[in-house]
PDB file of N, CA and C in Angstrom:
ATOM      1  N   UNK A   1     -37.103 220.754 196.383  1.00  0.00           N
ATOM      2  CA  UNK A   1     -38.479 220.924 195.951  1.00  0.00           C
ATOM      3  C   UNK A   1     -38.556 221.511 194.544  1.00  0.00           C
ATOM      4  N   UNK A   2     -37.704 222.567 194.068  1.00  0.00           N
ATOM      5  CA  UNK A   2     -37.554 223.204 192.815  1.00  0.00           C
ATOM      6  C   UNK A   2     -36.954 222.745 192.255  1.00  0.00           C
ATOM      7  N   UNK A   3     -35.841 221.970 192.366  1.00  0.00           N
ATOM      8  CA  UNK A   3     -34.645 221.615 191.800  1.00  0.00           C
ATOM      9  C   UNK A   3     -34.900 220.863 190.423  1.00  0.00           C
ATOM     10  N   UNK A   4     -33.822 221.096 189.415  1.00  0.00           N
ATOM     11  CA  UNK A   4     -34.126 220.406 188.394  1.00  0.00           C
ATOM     12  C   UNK A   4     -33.554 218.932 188.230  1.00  0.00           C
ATOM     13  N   UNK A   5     -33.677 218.537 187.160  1.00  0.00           N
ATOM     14  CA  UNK A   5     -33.444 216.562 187.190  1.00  0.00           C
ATOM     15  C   UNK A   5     -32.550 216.845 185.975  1.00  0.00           C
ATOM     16  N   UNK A   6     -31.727 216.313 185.983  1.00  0.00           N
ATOM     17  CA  UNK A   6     -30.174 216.145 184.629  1.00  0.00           C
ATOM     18  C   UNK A   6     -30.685 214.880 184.039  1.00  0.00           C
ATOM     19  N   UNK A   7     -31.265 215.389 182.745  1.00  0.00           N
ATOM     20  CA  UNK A   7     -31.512 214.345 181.952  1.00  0.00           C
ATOM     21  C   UNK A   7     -30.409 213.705 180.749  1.00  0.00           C
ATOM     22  N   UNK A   8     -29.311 214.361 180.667  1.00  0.00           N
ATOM     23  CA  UNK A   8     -28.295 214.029 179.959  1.00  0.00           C
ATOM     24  C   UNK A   8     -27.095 214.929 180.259  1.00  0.00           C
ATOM     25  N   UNK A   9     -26.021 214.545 179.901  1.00  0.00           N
ATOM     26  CA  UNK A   9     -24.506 215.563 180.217  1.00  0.00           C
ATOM     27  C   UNK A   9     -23.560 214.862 179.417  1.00  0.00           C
ATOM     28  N   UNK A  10     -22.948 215.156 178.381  1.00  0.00           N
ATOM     29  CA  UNK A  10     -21.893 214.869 177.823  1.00  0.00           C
ATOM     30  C   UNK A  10     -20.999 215.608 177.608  1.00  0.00           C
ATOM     31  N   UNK A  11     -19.821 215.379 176.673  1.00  0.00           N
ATOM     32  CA  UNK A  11     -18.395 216.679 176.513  1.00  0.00           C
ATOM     33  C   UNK A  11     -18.547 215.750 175.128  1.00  0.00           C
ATOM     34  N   UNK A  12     -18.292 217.375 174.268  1.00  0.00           N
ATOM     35  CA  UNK A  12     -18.244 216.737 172.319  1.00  0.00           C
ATOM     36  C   UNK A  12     -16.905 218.064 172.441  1.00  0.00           C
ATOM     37  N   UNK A  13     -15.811 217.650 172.013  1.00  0.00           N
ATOM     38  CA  UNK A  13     -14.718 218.894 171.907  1.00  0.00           C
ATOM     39  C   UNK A  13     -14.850 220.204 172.379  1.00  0.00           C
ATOM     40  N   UNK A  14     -14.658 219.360 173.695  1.00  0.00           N
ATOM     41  CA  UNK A  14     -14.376 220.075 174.949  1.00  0.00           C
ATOM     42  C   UNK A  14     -15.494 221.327 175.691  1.00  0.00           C
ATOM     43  N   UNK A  15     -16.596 221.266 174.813  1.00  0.00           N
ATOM     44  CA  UNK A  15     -18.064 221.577 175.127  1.00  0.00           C
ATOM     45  C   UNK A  15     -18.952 220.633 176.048  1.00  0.00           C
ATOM     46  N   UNK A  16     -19.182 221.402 177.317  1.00  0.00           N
ATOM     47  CA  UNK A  16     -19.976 220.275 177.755  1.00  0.00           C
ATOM     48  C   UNK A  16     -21.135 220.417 177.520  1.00  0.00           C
ATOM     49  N   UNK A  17     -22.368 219.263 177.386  1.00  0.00           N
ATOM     50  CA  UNK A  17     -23.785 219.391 177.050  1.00  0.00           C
ATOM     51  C   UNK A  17     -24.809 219.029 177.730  1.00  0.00           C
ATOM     52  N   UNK A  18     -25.787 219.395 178.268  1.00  0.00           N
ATOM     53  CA  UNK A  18     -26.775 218.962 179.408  1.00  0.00           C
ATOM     54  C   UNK A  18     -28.223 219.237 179.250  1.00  0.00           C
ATOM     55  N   UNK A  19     -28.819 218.309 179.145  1.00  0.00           N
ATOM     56  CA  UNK A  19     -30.094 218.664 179.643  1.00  0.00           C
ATOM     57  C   UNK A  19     -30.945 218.642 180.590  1.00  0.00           C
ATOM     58  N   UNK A  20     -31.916 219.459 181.116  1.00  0.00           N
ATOM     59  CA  UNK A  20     -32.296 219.223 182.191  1.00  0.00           C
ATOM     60  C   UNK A  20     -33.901 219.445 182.163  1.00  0.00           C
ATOM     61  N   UNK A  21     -34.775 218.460 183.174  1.00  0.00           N
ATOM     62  CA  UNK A  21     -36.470 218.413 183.390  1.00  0.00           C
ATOM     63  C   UNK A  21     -36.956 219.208 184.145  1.00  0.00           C
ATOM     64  N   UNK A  22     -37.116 220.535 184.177  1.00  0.00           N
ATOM     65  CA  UNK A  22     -37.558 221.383 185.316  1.00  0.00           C
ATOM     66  C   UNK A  22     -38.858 220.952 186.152  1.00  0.00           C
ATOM     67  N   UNK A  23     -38.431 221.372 187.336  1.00  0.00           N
ATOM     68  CA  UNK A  23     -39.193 221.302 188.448  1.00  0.00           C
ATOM     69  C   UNK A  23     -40.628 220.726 188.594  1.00  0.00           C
ATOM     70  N   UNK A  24     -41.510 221.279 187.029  1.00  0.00           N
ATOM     71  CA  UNK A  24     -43.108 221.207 186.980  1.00  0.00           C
ATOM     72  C   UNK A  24     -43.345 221.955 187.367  1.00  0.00           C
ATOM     73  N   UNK A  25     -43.529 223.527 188.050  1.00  0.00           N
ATOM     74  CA  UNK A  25     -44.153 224.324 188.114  1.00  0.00           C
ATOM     75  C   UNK A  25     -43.686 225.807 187.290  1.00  0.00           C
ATOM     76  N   UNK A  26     -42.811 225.923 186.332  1.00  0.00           N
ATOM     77  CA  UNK A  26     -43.044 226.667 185.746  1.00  0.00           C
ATOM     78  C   UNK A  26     -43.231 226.275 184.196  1.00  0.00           C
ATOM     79  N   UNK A  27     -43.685 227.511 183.470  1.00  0.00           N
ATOM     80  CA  UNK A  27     -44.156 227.243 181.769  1.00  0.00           C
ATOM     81  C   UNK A  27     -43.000 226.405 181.309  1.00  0.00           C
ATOM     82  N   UNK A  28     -42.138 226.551 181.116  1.00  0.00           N
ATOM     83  CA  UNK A  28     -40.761 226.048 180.714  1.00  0.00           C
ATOM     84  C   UNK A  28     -41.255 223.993 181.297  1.00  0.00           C
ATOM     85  N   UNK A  29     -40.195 223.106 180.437  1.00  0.00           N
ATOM     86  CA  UNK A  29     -40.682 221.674 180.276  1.00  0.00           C
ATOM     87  C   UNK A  29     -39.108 221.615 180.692  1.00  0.00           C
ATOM     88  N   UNK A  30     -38.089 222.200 179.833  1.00  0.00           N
ATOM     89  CA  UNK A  30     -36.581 221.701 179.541  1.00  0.00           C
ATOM     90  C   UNK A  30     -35.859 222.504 179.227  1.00  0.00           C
ATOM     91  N   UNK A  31     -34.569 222.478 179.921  1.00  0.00           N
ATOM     92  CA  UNK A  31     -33.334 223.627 179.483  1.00  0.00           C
ATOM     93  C   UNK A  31     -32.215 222.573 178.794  1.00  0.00           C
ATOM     94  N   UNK A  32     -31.653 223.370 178.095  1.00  0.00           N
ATOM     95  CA  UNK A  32     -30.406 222.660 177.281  1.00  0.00           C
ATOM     96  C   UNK A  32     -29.443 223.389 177.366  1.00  0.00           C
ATOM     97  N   UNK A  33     -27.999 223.456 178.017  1.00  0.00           N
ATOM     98  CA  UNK A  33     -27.132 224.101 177.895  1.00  0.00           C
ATOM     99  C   UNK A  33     -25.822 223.500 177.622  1.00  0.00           C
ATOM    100  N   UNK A  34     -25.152 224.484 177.055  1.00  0.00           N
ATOM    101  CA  UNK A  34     -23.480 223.737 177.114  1.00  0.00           C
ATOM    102  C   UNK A  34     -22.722 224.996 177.179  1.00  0.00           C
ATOM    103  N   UNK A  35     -21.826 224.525 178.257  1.00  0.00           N
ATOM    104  CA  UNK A  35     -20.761 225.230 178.966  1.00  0.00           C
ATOM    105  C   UNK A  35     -19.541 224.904 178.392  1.00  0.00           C
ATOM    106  N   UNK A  36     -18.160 225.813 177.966  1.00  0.00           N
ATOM    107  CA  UNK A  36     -16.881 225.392 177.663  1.00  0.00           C
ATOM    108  C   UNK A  36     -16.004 226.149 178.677  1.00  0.00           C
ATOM    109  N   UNK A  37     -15.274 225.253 179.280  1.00  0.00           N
ATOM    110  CA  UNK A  37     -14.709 225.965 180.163  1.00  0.00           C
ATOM    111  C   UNK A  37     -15.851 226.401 181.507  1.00  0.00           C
ATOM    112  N   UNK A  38     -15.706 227.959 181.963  1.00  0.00           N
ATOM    113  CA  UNK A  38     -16.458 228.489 182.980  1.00  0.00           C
ATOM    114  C   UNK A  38     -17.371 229.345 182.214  1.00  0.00           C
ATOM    115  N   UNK A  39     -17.894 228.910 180.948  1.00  0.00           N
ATOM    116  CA  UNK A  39     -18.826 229.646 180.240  1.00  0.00           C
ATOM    117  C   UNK A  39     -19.902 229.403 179.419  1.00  0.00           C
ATOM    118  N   UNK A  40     -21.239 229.787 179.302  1.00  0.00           N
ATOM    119  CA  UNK A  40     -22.096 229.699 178.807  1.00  0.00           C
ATOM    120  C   UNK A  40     -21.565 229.769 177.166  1.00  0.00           C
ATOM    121  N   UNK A  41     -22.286 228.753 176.428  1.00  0.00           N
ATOM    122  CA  UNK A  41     -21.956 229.058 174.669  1.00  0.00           C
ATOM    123  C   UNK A  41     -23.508 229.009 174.201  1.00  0.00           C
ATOM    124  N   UNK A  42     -24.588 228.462 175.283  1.00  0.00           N
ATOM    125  CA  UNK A  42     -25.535 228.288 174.422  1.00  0.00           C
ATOM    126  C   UNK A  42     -26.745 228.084 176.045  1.00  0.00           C
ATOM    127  N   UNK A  43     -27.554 228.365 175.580  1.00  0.00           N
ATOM    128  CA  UNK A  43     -29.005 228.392 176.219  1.00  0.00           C
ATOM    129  C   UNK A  43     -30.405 227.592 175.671  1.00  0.00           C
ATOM    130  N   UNK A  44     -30.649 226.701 175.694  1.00  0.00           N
ATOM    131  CA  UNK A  44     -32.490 226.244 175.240  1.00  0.00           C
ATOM    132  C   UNK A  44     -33.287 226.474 176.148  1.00  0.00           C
ATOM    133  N   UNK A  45     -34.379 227.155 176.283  1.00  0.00           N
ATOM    134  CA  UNK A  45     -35.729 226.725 177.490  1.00  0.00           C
ATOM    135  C   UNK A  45     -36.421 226.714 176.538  1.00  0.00           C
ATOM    136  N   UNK A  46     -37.059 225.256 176.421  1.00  0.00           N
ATOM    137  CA  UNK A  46     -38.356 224.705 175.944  1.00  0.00           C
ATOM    138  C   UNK A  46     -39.479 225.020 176.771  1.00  0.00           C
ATOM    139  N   UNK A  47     -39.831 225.561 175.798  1.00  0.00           N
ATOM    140  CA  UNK A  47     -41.928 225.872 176.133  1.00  0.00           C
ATOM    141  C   UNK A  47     -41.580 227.230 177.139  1.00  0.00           C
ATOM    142  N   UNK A  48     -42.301 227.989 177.807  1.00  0.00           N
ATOM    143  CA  UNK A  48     -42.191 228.985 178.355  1.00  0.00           C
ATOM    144  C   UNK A  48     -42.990 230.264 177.817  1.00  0.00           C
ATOM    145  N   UNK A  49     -42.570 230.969 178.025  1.00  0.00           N
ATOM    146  CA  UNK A  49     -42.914 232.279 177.097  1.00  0.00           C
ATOM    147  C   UNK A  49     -41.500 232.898 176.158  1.00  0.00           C
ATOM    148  N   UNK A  50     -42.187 232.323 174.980  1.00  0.00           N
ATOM    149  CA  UNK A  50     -41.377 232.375 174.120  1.00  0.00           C
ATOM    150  C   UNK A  50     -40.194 233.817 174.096  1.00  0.00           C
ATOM    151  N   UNK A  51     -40.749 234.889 173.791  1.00  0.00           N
ATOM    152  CA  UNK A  51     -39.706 236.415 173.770  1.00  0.00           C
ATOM    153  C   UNK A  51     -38.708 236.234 174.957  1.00  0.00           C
ATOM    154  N   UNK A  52     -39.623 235.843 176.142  1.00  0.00           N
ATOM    155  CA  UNK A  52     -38.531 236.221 177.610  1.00  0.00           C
ATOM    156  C   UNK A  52     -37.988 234.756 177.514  1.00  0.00           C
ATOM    157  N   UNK A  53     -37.959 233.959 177.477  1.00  0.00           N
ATOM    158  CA  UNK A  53     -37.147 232.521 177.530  1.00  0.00           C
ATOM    159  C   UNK A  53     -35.548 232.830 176.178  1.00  0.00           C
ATOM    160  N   UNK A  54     -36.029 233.320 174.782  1.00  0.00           N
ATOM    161  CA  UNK A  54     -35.085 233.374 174.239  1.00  0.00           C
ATOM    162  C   UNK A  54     -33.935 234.864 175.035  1.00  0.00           C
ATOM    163  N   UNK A  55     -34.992 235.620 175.200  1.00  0.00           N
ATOM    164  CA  UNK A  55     -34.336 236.998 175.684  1.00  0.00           C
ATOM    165  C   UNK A  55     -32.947 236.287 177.004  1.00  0.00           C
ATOM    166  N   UNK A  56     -33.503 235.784 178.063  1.00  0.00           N
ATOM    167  CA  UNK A  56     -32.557 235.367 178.877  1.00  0.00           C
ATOM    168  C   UNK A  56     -31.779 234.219 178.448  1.00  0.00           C
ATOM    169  N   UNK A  57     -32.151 233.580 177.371  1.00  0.00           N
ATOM    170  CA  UNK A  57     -30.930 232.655 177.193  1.00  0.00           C
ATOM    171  C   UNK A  57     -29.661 233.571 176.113  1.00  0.00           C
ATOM    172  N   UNK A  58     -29.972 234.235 175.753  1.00  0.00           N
ATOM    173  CA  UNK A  58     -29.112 235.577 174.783  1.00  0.00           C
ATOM    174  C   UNK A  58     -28.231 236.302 175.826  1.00  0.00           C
ATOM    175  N   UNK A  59     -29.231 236.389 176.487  1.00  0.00           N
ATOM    176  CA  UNK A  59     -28.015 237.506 177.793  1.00  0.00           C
ATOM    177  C   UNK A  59     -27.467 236.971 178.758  1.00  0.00           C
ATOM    178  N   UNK A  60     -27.814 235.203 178.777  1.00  0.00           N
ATOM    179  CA  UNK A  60     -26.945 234.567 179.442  1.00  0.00           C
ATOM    180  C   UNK A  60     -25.238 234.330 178.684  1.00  0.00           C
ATOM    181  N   UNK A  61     -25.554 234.138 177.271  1.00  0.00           N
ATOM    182  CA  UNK A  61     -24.182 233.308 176.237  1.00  0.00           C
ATOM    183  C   UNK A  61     -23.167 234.371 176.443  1.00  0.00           C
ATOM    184  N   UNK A  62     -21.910 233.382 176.713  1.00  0.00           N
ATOM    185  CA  UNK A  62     -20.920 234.256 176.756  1.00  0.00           C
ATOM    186  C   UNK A  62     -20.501 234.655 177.930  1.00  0.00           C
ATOM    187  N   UNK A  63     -21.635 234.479 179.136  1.00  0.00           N
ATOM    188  CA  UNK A  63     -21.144 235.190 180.153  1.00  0.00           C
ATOM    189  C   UNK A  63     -20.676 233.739 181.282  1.00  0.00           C
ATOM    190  N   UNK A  64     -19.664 234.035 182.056  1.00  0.00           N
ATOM    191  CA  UNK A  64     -19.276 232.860 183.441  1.00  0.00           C
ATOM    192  C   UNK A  64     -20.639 232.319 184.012  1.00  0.00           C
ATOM    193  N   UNK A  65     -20.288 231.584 184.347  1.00  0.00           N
ATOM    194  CA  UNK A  65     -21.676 230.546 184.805  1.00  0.00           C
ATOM    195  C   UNK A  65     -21.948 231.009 186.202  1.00  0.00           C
ATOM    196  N   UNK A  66     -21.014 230.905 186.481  1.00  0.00           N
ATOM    197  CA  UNK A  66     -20.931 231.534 188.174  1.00  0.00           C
ATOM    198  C   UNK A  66     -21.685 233.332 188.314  1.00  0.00           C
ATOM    199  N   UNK A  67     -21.627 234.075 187.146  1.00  0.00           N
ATOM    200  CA  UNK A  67     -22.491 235.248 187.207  1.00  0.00           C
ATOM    201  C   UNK A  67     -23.304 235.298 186.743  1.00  0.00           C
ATOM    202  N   UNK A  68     -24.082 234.329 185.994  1.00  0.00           N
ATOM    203  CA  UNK A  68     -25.423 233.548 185.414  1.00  0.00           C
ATOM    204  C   UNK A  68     -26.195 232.800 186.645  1.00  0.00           C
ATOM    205  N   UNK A  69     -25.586 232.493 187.272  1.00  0.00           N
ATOM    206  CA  UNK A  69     -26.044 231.851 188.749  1.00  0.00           C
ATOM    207  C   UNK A  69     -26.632 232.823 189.377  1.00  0.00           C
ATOM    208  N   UNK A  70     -25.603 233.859 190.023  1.00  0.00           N
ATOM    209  CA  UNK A  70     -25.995 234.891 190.673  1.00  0.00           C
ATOM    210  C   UNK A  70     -26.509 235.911 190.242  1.00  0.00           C
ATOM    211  N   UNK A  71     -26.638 236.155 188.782  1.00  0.00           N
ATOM    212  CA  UNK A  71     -27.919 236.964 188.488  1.00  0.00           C
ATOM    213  C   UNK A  71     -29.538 236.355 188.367  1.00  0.00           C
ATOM    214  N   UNK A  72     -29.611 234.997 188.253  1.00  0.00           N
ATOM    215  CA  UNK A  72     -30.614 234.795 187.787  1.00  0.00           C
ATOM    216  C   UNK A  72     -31.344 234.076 189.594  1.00  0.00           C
ATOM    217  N   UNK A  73     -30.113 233.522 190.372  1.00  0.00           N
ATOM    218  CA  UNK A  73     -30.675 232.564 191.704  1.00  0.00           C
ATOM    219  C   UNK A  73     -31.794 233.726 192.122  1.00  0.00           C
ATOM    220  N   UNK A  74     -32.849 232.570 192.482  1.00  0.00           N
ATOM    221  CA  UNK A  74     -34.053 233.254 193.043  1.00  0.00           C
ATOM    222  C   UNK A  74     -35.100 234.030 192.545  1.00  0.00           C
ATOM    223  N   UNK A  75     -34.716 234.373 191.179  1.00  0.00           N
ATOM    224  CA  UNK A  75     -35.870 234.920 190.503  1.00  0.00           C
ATOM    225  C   UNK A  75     -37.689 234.330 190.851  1.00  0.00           C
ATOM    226  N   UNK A  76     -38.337 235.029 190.936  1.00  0.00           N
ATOM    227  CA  UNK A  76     -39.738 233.990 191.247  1.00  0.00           C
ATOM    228  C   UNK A  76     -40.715 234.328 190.379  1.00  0.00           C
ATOM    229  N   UNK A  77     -41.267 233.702 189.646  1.00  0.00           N
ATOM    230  CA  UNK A  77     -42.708 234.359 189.016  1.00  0.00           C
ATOM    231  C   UNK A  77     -43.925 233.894 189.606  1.00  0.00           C
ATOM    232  N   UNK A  78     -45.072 234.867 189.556  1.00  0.00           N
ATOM    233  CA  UNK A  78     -46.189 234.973 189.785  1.00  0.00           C
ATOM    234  C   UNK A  78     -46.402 233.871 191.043  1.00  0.00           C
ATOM    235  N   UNK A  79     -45.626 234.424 192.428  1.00  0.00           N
ATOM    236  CA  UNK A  79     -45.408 233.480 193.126  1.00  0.00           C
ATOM    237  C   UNK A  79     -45.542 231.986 193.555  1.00  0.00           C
ATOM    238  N   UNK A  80     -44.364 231.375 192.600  1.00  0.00           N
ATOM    239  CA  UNK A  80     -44.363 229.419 192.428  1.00  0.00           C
ATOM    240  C   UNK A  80     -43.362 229.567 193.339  1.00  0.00           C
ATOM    241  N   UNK A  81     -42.346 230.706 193.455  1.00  0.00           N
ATOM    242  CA  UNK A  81     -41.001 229.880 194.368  1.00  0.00           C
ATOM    243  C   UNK A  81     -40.132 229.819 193.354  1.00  0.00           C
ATOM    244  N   UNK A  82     -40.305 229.837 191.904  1.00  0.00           N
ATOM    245  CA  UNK A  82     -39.275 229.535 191.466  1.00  0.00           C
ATOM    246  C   UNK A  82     -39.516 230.224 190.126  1.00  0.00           C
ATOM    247  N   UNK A  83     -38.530 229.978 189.114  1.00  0.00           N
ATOM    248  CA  UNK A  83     -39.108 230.331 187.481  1.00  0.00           C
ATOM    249  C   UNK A  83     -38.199 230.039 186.425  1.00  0.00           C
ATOM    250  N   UNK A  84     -38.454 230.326 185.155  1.00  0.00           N
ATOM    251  CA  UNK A  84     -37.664 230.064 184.034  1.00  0.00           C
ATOM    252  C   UNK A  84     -36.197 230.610 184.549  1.00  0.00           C
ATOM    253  N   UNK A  85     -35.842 231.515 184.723  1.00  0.00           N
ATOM    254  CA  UNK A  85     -34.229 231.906 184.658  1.00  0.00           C
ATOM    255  C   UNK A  85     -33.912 231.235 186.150  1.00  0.00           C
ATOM    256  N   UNK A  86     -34.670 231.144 187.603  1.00  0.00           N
ATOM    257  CA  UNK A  86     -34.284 230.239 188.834  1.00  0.00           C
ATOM    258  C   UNK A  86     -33.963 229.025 188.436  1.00  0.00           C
ATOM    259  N   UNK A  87     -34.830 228.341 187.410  1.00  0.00           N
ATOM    260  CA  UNK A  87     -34.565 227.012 187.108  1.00  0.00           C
ATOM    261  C   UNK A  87     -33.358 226.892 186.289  1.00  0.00           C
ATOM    262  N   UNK A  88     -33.225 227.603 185.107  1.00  0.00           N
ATOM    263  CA  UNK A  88     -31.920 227.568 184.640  1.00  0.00           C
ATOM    264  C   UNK A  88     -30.283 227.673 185.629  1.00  0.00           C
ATOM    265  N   UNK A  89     -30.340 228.934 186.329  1.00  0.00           N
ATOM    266  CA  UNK A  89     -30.060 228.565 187.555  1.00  0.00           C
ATOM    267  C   UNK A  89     -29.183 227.884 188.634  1.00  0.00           C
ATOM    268  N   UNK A  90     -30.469 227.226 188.721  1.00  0.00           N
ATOM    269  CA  UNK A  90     -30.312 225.594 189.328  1.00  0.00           C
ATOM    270  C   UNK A  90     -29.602 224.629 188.883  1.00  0.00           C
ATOM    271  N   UNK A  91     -29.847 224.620 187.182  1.00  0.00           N
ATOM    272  CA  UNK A  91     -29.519 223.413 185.851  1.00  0.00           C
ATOM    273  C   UNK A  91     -27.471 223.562 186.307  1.00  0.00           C
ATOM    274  N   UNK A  92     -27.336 225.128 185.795  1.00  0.00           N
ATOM    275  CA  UNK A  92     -26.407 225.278 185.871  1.00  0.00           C
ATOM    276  C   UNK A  92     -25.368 225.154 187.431  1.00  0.00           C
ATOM    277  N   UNK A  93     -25.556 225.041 188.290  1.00  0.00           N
ATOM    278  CA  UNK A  93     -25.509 224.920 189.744  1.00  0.00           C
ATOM    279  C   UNK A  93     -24.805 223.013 190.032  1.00  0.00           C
ATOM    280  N   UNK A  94     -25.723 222.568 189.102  1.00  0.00           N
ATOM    281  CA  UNK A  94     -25.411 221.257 189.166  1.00  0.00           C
ATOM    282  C   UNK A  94     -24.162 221.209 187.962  1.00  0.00           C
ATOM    283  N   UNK A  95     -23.903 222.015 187.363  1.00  0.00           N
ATOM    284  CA  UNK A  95     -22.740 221.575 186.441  1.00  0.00           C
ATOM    285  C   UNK A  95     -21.597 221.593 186.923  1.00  0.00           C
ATOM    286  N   UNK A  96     -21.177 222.935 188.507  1.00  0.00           N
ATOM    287  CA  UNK A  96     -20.242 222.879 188.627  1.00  0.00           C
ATOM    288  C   UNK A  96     -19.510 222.216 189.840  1.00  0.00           C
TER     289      UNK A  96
END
C-alpha cells in the first residue's frame, strides 16, 4: 500500500543509482539514491519540506543501508501510515 515504485537503477563505477515514485501520500514526489557497496553516498527527496528532507538525507550519507533502514522503518507523519524518511526506507529495502 506504501511501498515505493523503482523508476530507474543503474551501476556507473561501481555506484549504484536509483530512483524511486513514492507512494502518493506524502509531500515528497521522488527519492534518488546511490549506494556503493553497503552504503549510502548520496540522498535526493524531491518536493517535501525542504530543511527536514535535506536534514535526513545528510544524516543518512555515509551511513550502512541496513541502519538507515532501521532507523528510519516506520516513521509516520501526521498520521498517513507512512512518510518522507519511511518512504526512503522502503526505496532502500528494495535495493538489497
Amino acid at each position: 500500500m506504501f511501498d515505493v515504485s523503482k523508476l530507474s537503477d543503474t551501476v556507473e563505477n561501481g555506484v549504484r543509482k536509483a530512483s524511486f515514485k513514492t507512494c502518493g501520500v506524502t509531500c515528497s514526489t521522488q527519492i534518488n539514491v546511490e549506494v556503493e557497496g553497503d552504503t549510502v553516498r548520496r540522498v535526493e527527496i524531491v518536493k517535501g519540506c525542504d530543511g527536514n528532507t535535506k536534514g535526513v538525507a545528510r544524516l543518512c550519507e555515509g551511513r550502512k543501508v541496513q541502519d538507515v533502514i532501521d532507523m528510519l522503518s516506520g516513521i509516520d507523519c501526521k498520521g498517513r501510515g507512512t512518510s518522507c524518511p519511511d518512504q526512503l526506507a522502503r526505496a532502500l529495502k528494495q535495493l538489497q
